[in-house]
PDB file of N, CA and C in Angstrom:
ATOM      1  N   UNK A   1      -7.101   1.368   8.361  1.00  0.00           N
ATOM      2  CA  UNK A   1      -7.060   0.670   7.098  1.00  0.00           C
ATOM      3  C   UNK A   1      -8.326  -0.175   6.957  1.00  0.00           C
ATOM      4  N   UNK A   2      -8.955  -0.330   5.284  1.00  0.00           N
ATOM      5  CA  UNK A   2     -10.370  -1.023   5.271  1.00  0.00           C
ATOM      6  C   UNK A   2      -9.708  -2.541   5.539  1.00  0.00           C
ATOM      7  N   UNK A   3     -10.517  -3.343   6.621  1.00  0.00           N
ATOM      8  CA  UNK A   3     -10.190  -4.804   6.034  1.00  0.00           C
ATOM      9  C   UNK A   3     -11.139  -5.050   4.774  1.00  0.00           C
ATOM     10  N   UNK A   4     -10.032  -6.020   4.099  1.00  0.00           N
ATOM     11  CA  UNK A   4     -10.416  -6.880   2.567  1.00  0.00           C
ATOM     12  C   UNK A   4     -10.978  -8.613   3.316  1.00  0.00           C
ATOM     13  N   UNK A   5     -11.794  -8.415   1.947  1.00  0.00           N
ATOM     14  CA  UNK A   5     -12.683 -10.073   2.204  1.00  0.00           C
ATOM     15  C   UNK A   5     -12.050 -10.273   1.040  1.00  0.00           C
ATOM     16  N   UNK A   6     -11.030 -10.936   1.764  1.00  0.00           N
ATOM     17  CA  UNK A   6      -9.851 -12.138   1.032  1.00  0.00           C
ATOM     18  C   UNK A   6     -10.098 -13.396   1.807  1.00  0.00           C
ATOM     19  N   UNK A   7     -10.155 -14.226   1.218  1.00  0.00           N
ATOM     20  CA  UNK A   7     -10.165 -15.873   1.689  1.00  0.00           C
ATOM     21  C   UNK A   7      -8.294 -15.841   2.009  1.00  0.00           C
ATOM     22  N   UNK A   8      -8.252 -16.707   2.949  1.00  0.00           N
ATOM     23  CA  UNK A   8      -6.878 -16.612   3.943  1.00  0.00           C
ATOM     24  C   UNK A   8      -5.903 -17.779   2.811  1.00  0.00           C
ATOM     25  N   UNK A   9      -5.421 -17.654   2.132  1.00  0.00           N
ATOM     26  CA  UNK A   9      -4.300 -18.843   1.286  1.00  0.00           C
ATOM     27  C   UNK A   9      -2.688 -18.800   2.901  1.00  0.00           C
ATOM     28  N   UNK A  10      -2.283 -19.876   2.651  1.00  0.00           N
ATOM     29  CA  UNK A  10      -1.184 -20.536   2.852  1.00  0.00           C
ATOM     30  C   UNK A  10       0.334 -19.466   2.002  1.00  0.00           C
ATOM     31  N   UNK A  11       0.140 -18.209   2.062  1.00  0.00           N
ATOM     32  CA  UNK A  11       1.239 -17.635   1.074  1.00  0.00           C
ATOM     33  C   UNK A  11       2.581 -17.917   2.110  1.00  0.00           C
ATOM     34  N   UNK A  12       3.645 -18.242   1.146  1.00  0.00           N
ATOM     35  CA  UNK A  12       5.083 -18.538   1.952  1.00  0.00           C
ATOM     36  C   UNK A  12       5.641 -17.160   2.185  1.00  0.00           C
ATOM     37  N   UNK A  13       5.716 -17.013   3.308  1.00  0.00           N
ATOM     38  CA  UNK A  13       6.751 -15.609   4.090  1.00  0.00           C
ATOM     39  C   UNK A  13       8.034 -16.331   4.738  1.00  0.00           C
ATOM     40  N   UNK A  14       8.894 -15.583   4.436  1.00  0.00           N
ATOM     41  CA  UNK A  14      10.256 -15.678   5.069  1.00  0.00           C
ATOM     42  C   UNK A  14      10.941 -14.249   5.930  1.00  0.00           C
ATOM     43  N   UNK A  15      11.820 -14.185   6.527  1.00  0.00           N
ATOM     44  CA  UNK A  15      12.837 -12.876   6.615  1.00  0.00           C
ATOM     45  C   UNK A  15      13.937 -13.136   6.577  1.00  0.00           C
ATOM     46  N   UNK A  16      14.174 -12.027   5.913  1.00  0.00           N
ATOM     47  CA  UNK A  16      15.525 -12.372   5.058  1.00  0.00           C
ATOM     48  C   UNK A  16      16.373 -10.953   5.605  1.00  0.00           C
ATOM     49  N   UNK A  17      17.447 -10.724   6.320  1.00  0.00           N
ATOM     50  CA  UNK A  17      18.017  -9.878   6.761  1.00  0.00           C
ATOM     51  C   UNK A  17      16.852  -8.421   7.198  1.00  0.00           C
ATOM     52  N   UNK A  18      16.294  -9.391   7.862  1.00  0.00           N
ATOM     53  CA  UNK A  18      15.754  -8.211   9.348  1.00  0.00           C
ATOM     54  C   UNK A  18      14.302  -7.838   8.449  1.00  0.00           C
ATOM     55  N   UNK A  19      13.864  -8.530   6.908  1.00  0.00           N
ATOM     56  CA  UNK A  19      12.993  -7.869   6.331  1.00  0.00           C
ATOM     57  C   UNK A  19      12.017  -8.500   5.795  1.00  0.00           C
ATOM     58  N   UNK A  20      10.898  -8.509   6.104  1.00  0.00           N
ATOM     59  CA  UNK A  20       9.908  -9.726   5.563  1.00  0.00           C
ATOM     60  C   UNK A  20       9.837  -9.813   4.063  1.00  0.00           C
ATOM     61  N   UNK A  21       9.415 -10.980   3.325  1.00  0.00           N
ATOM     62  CA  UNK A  21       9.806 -11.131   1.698  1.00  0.00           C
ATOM     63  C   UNK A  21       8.048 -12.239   1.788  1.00  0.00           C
ATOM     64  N   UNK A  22       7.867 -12.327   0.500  1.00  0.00           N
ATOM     65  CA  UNK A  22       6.912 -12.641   0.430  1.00  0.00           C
ATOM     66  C   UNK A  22       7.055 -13.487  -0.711  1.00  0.00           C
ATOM     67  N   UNK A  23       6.382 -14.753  -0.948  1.00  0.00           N
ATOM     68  CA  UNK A  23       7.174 -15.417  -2.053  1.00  0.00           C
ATOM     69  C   UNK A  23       5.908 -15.201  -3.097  1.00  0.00           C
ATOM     70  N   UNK A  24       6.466 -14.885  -4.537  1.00  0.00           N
ATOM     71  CA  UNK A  24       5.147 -14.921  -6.088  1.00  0.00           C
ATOM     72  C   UNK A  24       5.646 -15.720  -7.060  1.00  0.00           C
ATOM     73  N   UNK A  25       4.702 -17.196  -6.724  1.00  0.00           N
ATOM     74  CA  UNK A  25       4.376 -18.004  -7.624  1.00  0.00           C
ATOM     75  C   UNK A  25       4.617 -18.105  -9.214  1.00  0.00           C
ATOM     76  N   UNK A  26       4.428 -16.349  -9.559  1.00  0.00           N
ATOM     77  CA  UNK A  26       4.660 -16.341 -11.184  1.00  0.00           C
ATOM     78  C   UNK A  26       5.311 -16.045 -11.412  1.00  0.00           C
ATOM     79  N   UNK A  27       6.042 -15.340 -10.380  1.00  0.00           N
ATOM     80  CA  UNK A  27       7.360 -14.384 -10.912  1.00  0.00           C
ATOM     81  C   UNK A  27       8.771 -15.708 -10.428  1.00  0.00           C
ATOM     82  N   UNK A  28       8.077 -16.445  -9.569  1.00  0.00           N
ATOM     83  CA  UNK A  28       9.059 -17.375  -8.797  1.00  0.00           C
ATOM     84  C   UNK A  28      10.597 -16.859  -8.293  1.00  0.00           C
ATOM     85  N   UNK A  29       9.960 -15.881  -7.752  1.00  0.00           N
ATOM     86  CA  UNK A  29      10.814 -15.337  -6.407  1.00  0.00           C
ATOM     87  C   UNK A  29      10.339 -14.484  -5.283  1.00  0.00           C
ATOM     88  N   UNK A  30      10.916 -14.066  -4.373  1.00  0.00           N
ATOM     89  CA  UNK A  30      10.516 -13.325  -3.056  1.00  0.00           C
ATOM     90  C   UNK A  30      10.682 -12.157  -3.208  1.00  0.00           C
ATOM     91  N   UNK A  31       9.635 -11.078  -2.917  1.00  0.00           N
ATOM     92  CA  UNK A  31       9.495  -9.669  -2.969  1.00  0.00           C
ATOM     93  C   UNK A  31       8.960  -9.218  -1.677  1.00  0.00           C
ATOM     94  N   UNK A  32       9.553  -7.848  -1.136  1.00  0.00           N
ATOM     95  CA  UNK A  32       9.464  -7.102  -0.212  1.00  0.00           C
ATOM     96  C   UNK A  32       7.990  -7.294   0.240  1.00  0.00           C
ATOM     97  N   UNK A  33       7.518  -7.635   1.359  1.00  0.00           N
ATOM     98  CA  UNK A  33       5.995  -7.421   2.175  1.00  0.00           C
ATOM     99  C   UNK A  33       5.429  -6.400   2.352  1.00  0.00           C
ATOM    100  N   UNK A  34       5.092  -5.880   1.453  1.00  0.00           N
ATOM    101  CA  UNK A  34       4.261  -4.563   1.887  1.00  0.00           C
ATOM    102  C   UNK A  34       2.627  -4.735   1.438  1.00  0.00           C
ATOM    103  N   UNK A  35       2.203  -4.097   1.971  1.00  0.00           N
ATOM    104  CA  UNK A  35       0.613  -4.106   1.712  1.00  0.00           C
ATOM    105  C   UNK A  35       0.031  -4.514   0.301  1.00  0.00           C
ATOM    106  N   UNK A  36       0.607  -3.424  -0.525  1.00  0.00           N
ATOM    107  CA  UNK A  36       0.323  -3.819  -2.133  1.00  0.00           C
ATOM    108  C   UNK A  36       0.585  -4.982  -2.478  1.00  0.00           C
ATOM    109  N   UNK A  37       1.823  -5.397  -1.893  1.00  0.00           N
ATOM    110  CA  UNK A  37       2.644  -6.915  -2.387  1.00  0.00           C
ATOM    111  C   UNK A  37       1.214  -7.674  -1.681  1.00  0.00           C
ATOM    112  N   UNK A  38       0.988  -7.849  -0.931  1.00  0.00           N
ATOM    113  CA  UNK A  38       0.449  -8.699   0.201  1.00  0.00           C
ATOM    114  C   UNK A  38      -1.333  -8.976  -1.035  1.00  0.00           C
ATOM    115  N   UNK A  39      -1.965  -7.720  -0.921  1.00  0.00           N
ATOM    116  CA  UNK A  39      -2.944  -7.917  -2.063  1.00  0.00           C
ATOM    117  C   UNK A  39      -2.420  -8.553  -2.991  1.00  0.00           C
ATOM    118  N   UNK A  40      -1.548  -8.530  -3.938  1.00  0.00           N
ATOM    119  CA  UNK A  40      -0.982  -8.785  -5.524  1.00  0.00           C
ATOM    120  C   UNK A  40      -1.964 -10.605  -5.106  1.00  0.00           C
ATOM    121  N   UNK A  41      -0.389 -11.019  -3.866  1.00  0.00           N
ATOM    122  CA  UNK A  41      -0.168 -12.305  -4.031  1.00  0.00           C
ATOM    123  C   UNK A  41      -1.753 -12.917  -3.642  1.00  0.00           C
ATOM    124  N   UNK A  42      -2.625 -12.272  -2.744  1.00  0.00           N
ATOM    125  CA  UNK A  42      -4.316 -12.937  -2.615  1.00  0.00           C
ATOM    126  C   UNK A  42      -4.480 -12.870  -3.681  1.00  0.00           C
ATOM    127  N   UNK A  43      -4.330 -12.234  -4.809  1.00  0.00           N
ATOM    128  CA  UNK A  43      -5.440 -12.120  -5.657  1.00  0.00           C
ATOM    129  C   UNK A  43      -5.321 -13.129  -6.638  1.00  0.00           C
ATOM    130  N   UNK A  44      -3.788 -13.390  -7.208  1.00  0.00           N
ATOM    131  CA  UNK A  44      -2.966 -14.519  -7.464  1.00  0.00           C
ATOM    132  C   UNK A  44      -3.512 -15.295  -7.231  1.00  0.00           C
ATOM    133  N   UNK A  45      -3.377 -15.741  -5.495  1.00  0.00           N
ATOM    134  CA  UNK A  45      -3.732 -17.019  -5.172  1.00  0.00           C
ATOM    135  C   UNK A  45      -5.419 -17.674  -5.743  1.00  0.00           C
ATOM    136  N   UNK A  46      -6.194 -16.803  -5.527  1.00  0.00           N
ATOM    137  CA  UNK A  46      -7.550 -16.529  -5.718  1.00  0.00           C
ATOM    138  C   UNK A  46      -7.970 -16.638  -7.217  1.00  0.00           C
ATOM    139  N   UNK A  47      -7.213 -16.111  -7.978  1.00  0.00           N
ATOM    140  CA  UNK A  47      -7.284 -16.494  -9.460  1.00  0.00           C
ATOM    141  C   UNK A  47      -6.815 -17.897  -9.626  1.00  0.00           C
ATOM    142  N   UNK A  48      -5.736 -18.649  -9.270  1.00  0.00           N
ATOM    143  CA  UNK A  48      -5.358 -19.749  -9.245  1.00  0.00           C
ATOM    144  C   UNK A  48      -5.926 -20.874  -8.837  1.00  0.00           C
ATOM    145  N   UNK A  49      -6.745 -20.440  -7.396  1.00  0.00           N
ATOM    146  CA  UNK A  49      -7.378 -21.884  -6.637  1.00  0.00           C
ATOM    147  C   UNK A  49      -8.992 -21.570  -6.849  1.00  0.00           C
ATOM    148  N   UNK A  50      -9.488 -20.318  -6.637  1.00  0.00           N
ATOM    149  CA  UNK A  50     -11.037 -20.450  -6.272  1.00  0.00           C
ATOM    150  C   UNK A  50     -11.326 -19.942  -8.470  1.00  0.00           C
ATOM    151  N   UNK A  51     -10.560 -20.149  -9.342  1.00  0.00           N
ATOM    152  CA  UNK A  51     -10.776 -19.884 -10.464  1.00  0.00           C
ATOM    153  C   UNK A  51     -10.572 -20.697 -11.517  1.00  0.00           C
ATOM    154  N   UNK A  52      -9.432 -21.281 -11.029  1.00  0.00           N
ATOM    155  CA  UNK A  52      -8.847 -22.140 -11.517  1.00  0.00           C
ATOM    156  C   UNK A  52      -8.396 -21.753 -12.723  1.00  0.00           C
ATOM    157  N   UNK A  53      -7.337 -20.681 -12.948  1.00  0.00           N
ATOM    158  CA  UNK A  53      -6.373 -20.062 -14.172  1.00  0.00           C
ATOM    159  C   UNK A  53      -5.402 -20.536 -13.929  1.00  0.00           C
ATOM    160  N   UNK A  54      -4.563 -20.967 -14.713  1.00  0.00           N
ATOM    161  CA  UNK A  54      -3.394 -21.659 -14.942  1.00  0.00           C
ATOM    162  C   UNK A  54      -1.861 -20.625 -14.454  1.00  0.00           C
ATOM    163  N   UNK A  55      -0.814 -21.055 -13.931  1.00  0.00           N
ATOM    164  CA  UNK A  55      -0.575 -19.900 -13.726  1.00  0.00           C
ATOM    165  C   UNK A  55       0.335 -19.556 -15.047  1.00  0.00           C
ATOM    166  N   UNK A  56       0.413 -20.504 -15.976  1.00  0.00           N
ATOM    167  CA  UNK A  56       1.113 -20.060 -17.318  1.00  0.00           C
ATOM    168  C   UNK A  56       0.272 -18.708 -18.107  1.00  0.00           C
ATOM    169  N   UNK A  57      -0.965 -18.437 -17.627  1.00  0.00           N
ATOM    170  CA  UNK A  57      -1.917 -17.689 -18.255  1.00  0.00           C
ATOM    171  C   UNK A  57      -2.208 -16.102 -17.559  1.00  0.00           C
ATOM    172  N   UNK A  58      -1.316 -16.183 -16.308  1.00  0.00           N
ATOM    173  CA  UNK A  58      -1.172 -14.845 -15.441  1.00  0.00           C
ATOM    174  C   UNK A  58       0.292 -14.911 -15.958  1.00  0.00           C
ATOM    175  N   UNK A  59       0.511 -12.938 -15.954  1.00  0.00           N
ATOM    176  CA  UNK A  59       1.433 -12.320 -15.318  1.00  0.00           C
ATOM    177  C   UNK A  59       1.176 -11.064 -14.630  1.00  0.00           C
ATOM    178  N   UNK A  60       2.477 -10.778 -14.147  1.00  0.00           N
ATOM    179  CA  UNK A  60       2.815  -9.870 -13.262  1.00  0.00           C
ATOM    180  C   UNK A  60       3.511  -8.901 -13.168  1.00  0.00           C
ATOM    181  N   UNK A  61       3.099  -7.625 -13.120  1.00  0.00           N
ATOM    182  CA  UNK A  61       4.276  -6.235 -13.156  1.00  0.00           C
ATOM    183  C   UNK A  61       4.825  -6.459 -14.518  1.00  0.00           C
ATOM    184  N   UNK A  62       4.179  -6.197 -15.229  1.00  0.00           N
ATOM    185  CA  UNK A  62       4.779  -5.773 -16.427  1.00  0.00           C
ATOM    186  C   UNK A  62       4.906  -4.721 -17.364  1.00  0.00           C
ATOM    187  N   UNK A  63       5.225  -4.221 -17.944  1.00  0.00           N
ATOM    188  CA  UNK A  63       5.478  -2.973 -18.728  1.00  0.00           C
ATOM    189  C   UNK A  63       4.895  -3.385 -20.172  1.00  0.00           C
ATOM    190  N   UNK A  64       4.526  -2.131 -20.452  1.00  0.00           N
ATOM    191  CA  UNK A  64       4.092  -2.361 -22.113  1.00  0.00           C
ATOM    192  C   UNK A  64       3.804  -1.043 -22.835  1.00  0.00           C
ATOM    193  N   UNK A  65       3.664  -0.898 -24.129  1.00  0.00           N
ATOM    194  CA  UNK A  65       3.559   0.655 -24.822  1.00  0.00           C
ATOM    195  C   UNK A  65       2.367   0.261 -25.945  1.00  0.00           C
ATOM    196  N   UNK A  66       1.597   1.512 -25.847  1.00  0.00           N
ATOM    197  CA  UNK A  66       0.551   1.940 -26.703  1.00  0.00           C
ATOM    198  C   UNK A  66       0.707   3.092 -27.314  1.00  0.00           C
ATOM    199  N   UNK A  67       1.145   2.892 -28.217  1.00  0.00           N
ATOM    200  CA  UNK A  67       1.376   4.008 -29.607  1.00  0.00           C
ATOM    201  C   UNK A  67       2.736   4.658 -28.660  1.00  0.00           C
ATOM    202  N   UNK A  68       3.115   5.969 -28.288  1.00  0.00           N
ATOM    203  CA  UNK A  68       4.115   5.871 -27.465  1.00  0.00           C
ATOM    204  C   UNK A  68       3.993   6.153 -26.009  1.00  0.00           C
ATOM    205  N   UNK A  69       3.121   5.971 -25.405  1.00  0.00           N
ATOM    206  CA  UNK A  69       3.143   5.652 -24.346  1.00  0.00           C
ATOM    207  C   UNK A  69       3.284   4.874 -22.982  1.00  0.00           C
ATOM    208  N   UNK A  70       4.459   4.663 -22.403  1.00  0.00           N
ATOM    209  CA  UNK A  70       4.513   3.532 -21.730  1.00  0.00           C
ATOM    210  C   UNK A  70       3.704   2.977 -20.446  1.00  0.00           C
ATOM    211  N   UNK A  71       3.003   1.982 -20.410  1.00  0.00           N
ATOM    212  CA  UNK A  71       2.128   1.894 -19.548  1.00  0.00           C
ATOM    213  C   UNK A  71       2.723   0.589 -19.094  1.00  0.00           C
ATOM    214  N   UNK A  72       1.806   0.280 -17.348  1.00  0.00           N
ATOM    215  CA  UNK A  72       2.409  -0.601 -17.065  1.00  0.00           C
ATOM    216  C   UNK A  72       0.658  -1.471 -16.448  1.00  0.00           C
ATOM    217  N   UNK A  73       1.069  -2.471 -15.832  1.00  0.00           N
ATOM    218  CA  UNK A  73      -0.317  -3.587 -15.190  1.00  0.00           C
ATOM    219  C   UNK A  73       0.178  -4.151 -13.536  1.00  0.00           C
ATOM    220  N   UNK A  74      -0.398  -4.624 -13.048  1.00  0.00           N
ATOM    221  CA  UNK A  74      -0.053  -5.281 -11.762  1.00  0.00           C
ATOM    222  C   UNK A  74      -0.233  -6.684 -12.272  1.00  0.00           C
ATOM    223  N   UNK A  75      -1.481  -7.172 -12.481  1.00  0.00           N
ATOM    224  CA  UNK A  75      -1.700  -8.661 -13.311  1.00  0.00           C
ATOM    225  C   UNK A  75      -2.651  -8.450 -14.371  1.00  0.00           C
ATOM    226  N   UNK A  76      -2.519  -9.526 -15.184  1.00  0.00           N
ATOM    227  CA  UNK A  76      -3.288  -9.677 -16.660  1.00  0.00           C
ATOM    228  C   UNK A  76      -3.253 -11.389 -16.231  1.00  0.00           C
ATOM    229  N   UNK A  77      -4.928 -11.563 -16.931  1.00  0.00           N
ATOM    230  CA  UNK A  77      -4.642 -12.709 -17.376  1.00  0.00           C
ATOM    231  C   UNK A  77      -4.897 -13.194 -18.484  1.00  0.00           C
ATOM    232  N   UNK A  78      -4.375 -13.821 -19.652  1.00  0.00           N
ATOM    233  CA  UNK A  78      -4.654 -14.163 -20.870  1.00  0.00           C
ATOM    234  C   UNK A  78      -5.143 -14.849 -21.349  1.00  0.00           C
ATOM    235  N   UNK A  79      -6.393 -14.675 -22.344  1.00  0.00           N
ATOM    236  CA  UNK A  79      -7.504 -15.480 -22.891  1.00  0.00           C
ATOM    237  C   UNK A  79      -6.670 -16.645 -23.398  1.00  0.00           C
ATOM    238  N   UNK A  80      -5.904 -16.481 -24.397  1.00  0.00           N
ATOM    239  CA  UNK A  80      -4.856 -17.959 -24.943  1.00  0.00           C
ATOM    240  C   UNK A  80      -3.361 -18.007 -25.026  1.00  0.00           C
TER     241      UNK A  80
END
């Protein structure tokens, strides 16, 4: 696997019946630890502290449609 030049944040991990969880700030709850999860929440963090975006101005995993197509995002962040 490539290592990422991620600056190291303080992210809260727990286990929760035998399974690591990972806590997201925007979504304000704990999601499964897996690799993807693990990026999401650096990048989060990284938009938040070394950017300073609000976190009212991120989201996360969301769904949306263009003409009829349903598409989805990992994060957006919004101009206003």
């Amino acid at each position: 696997m490539k290592k990422l030049n991620l600056k190291k944040f303080d992210l809260k991990i727990k286990i929760k019946d035998n399974k690591r969880l990972i806590f997201d700030c925007i979504r304000n709850s704990y999601f499964h630890l897996t690799k993807e999860e693990w990026v999401r929440q650096n990048v989060i963090q990284t938009l938040i502290n070394d950017y300073d975006i609000p976190k009212s101005k991120i989201s996360v995993e969301k769904g949306f449609k263009i003409n009829s197509l349903n598409k989805r995002f990992d994060i957006v962040v919004f101009n206003s």
